[in-house]
Structure formats: structure tokens, C-alpha cells
PDB file of N, CA and C in Angstrom:
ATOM      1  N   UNK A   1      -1.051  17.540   4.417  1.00  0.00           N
ATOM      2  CA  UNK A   1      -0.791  16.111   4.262  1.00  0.00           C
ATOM      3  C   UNK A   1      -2.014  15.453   3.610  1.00  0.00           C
ATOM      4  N   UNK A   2      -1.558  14.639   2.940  1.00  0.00           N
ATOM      5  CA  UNK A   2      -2.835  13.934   1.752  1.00  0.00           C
ATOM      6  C   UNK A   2      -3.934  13.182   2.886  1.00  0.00           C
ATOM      7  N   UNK A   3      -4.593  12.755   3.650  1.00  0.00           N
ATOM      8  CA  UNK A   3      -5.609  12.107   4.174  1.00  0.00           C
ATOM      9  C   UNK A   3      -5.345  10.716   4.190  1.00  0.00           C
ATOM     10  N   UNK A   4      -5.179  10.233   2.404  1.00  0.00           N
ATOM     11  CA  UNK A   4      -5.271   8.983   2.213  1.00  0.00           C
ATOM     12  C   UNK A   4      -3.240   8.595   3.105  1.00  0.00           C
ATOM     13  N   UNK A   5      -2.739   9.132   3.363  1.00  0.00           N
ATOM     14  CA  UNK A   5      -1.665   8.791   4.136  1.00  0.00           C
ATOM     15  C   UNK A   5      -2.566   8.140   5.573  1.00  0.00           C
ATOM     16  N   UNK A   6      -3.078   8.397   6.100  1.00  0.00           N
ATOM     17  CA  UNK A   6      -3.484   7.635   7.440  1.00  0.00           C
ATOM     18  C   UNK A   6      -3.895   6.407   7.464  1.00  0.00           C
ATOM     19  N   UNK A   7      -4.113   5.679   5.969  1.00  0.00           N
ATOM     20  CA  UNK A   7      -3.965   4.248   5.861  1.00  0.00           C
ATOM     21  C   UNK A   7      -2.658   3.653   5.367  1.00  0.00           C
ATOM     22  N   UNK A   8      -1.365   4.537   5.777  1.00  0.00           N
ATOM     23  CA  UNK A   8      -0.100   3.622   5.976  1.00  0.00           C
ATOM     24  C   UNK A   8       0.390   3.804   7.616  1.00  0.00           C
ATOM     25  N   UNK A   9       0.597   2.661   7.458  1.00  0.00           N
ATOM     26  CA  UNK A   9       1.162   2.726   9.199  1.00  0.00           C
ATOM     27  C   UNK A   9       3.040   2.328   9.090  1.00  0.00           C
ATOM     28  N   UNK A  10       3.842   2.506   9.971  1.00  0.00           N
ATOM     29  CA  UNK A  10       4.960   2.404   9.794  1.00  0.00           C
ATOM     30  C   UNK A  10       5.439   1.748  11.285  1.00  0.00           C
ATOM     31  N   UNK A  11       5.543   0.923  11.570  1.00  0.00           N
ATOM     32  CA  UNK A  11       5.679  -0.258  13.142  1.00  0.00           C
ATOM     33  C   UNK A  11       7.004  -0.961  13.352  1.00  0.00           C
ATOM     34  N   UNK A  12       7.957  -0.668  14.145  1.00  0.00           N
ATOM     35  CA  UNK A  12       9.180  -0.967  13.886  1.00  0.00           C
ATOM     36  C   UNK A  12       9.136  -2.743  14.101  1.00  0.00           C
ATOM     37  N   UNK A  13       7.743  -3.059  14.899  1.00  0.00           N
ATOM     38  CA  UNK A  13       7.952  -4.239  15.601  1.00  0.00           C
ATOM     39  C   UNK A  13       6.509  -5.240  14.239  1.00  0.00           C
ATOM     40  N   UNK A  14       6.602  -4.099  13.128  1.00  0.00           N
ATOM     41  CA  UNK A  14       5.557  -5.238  11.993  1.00  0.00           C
ATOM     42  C   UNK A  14       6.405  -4.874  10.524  1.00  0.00           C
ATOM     43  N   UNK A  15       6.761  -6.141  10.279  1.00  0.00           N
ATOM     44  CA  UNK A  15       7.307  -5.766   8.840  1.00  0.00           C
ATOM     45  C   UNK A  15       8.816  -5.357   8.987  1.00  0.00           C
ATOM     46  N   UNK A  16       9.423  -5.856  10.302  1.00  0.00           N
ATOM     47  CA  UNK A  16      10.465  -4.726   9.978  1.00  0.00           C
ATOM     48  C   UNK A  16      10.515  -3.664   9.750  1.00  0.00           C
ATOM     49  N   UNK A  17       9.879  -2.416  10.091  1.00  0.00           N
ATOM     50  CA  UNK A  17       9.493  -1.129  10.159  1.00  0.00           C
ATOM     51  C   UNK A  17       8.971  -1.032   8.766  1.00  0.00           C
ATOM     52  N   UNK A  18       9.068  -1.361   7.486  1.00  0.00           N
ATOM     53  CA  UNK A  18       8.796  -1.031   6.416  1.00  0.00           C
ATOM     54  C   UNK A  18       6.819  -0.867   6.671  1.00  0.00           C
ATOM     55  N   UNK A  19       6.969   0.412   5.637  1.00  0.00           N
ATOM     56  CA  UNK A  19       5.526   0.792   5.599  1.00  0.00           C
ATOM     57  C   UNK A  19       4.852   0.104   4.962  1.00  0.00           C
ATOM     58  N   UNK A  20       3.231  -0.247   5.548  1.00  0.00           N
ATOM     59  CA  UNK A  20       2.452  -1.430   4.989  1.00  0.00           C
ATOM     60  C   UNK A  20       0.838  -0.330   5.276  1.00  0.00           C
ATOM     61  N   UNK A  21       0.081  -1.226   4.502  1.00  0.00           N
ATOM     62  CA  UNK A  21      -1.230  -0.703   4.327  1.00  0.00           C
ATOM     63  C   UNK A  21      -1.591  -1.537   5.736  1.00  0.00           C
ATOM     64  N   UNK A  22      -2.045  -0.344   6.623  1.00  0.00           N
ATOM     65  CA  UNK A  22      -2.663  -0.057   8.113  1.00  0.00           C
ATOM     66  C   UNK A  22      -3.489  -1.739   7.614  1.00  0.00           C
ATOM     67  N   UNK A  23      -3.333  -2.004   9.019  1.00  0.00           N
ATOM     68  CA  UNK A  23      -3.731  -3.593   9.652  1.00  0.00           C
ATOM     69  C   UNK A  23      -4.046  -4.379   8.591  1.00  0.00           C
ATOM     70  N   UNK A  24      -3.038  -4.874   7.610  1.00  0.00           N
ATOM     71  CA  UNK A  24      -2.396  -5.888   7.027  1.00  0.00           C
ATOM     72  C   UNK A  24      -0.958  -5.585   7.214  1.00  0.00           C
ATOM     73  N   UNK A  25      -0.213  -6.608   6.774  1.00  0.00           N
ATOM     74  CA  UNK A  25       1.103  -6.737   6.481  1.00  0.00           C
ATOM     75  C   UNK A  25       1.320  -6.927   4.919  1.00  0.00           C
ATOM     76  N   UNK A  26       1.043  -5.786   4.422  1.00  0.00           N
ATOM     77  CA  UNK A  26       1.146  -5.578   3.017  1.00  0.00           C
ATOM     78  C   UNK A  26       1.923  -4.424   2.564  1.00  0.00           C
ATOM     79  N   UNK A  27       3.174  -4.624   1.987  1.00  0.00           N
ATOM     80  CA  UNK A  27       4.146  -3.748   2.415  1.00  0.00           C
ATOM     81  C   UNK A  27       3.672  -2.679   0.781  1.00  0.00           C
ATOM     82  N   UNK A  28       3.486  -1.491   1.146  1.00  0.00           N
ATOM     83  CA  UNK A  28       3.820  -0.153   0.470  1.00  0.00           C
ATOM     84  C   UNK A  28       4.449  -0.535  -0.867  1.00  0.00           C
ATOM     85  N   UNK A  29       5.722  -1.144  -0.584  1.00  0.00           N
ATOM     86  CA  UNK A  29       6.661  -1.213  -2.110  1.00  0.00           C
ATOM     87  C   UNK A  29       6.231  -2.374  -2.831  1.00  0.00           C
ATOM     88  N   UNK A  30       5.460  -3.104  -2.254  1.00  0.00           N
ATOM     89  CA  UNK A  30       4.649  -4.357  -2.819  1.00  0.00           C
ATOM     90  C   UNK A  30       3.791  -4.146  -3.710  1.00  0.00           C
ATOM     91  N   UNK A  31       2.833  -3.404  -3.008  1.00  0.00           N
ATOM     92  CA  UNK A  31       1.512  -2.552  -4.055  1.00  0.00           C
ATOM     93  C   UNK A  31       2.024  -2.060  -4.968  1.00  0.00           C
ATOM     94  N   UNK A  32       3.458  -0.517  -5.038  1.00  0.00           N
ATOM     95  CA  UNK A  32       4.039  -0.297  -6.010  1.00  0.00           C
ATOM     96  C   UNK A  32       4.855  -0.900  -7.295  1.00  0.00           C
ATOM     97  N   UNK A  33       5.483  -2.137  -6.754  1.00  0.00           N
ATOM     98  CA  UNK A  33       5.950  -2.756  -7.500  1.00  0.00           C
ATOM     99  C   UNK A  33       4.851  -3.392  -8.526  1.00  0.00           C
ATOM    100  N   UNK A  34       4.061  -3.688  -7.827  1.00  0.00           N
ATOM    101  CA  UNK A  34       2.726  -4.686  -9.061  1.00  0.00           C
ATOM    102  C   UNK A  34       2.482  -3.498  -9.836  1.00  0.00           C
ATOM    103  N   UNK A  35       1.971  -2.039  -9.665  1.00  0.00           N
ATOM    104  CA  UNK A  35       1.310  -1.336 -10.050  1.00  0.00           C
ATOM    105  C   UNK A  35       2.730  -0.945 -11.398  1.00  0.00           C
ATOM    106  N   UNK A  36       3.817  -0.956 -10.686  1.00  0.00           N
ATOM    107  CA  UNK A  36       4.769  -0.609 -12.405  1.00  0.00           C
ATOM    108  C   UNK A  36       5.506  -1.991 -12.845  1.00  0.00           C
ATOM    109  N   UNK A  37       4.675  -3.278 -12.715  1.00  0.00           N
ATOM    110  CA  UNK A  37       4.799  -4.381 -13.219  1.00  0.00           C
ATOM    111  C   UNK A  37       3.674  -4.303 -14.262  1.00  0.00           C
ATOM    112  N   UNK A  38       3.069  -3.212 -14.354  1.00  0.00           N
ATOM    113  CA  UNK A  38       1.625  -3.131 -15.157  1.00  0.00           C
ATOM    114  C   UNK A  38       0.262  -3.895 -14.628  1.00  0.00           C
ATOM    115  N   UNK A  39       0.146  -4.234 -13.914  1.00  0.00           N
ATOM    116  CA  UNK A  39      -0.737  -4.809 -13.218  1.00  0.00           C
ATOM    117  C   UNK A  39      -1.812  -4.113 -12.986  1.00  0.00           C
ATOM    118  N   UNK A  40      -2.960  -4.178 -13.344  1.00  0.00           N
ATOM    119  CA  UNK A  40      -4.115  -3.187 -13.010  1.00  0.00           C
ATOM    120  C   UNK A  40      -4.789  -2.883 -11.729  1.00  0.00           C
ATOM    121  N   UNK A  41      -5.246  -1.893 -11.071  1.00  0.00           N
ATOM    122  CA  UNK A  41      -5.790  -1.617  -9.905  1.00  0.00           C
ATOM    123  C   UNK A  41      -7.112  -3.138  -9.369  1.00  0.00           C
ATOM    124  N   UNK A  42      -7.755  -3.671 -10.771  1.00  0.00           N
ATOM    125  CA  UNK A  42      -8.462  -4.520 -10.150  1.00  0.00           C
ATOM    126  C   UNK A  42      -7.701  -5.860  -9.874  1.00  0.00           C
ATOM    127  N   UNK A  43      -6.754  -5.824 -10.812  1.00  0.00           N
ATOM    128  CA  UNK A  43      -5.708  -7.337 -10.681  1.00  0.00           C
ATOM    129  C   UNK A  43      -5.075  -7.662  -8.808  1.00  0.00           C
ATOM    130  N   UNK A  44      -4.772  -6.621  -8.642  1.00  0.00           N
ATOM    131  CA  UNK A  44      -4.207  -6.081  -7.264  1.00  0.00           C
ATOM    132  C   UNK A  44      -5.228  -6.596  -6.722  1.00  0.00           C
ATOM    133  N   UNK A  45      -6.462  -5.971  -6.246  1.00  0.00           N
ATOM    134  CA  UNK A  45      -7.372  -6.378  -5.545  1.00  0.00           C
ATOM    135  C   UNK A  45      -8.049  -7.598  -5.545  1.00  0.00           C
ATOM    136  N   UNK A  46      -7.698  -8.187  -6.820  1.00  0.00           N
ATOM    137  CA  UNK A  46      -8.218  -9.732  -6.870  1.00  0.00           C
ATOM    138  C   UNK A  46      -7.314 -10.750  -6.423  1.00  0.00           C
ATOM    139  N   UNK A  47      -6.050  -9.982  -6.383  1.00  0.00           N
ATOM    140  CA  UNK A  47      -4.734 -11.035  -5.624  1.00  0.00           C
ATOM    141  C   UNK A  47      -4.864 -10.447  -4.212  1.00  0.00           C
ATOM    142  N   UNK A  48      -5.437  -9.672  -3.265  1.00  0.00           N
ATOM    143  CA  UNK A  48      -5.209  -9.642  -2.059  1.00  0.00           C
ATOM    144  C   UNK A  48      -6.497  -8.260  -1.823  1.00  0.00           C
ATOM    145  N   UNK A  49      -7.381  -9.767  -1.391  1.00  0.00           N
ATOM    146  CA  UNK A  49      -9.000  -8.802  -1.393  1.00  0.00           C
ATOM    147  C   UNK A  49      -9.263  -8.099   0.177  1.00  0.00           C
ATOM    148  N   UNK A  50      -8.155  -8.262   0.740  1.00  0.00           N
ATOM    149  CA  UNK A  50      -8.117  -7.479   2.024  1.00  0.00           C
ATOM    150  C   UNK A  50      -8.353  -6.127   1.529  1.00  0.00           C
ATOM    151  N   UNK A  51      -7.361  -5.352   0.658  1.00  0.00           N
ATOM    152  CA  UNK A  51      -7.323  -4.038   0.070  1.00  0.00           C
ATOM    153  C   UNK A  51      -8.383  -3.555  -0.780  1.00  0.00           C
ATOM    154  N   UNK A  52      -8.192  -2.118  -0.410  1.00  0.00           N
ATOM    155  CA  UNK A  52      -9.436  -1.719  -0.901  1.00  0.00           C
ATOM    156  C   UNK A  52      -8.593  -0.644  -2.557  1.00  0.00           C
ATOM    157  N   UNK A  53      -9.647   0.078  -3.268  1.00  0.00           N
ATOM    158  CA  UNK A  53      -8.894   0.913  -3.932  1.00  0.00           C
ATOM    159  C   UNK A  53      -8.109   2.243  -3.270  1.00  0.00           C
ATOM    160  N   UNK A  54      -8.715   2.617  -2.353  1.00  0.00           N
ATOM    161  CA  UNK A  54      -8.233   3.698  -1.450  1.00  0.00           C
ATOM    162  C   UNK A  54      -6.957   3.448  -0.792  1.00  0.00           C
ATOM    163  N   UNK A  55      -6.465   1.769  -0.782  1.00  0.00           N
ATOM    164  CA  UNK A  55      -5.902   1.526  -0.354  1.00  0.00           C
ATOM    165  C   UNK A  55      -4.463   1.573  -0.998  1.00  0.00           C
ATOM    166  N   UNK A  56      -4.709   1.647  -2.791  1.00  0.00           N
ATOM    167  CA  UNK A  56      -3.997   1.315  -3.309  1.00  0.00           C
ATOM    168  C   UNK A  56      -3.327   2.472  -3.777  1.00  0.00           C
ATOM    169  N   UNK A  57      -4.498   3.852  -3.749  1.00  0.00           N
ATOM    170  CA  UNK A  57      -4.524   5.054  -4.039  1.00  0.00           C
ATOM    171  C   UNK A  57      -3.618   5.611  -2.732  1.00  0.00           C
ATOM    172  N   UNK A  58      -3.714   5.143  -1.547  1.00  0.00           N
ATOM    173  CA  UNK A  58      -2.542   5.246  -0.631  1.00  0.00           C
ATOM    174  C   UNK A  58      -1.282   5.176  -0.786  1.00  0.00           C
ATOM    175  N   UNK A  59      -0.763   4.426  -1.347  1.00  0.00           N
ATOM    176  CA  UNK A  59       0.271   3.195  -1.866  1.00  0.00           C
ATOM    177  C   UNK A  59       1.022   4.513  -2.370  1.00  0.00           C
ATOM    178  N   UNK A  60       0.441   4.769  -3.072  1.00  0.00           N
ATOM    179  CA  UNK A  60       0.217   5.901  -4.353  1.00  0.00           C
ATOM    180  C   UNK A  60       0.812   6.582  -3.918  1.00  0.00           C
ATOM    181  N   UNK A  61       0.336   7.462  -3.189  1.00  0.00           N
ATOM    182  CA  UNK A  61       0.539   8.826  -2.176  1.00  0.00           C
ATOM    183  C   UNK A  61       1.651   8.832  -1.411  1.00  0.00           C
ATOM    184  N   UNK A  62       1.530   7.640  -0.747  1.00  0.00           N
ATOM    185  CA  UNK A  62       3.193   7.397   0.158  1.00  0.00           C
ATOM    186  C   UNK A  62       4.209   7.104  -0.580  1.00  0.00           C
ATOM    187  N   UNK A  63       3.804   6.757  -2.244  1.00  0.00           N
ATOM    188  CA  UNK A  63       5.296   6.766  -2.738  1.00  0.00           C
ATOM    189  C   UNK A  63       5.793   8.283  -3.715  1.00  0.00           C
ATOM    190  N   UNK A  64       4.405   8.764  -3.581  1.00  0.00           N
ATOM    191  CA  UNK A  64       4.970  10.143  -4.046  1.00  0.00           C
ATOM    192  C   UNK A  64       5.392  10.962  -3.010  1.00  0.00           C
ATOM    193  N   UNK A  65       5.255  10.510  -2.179  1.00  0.00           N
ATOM    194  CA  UNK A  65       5.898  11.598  -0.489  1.00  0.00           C
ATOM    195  C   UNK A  65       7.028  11.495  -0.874  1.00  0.00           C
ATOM    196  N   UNK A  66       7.499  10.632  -0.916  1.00  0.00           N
ATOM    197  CA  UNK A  66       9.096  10.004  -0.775  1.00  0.00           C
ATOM    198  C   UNK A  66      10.011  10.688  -1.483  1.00  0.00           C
TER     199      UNK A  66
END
């Protein structure tokens, strides 16, 4: 299992179970969607400076699990 998976959490009682980057409520398909809206890794982080790049590189990972 990739590592960077342990910064998604999946909480039936946050988000409506949908997977979000561990302690925010920043949902998984959110990050993905910007990222194939063309949006650049720093654009992301300048709209929601909670996240880190690892974070986004997560994002990443949990949507290639899928």
C-alpha cells in the first residue's frame, strides 16, 4: 500500500463518508477535479493553504487505487 494513502481518511459521520484529506474536510474528488480542470499543484495550495503537496500527491494515489 502506497504510504501517502494514510493521509486519506474515510468517516461515515464527516463528509458523508466520502474520502477527504485526513483532518480537513476536503473531499478527495475535489483535489482531483481542480487537478484535471488544469489547475496547477501550486494554484491548489494557494486556494486552500491547509494542504500540503503530499497532500495532493495523496489525492493522487487514492484516485489511482480506485
Amino acid at each position: 500500500m502506497n504510504p501517502l494513502l494514510n493521509r486519506i481518511s474515510v468517516d461515515p459521520n464527516i463528509c458523508f463518508g466520502k474520502p477527504c484529506i485526513r483532518g480537513t474536510r476536503i473531499w478527495v474528488s475535489l483535489v482531483l477535479d481542480f487537478l484535471a480542470d488544469g489547475m496547477t499543484f501550486q494554484e491548489v495550495l494557494d486556494e486552500y493553504p491547509q494542504l500540503t503537496e503530499e497532500d495532493i500527491r495523496a489525492a493522487i494515489a487514492y484516485g489511482a487505487e480506485g
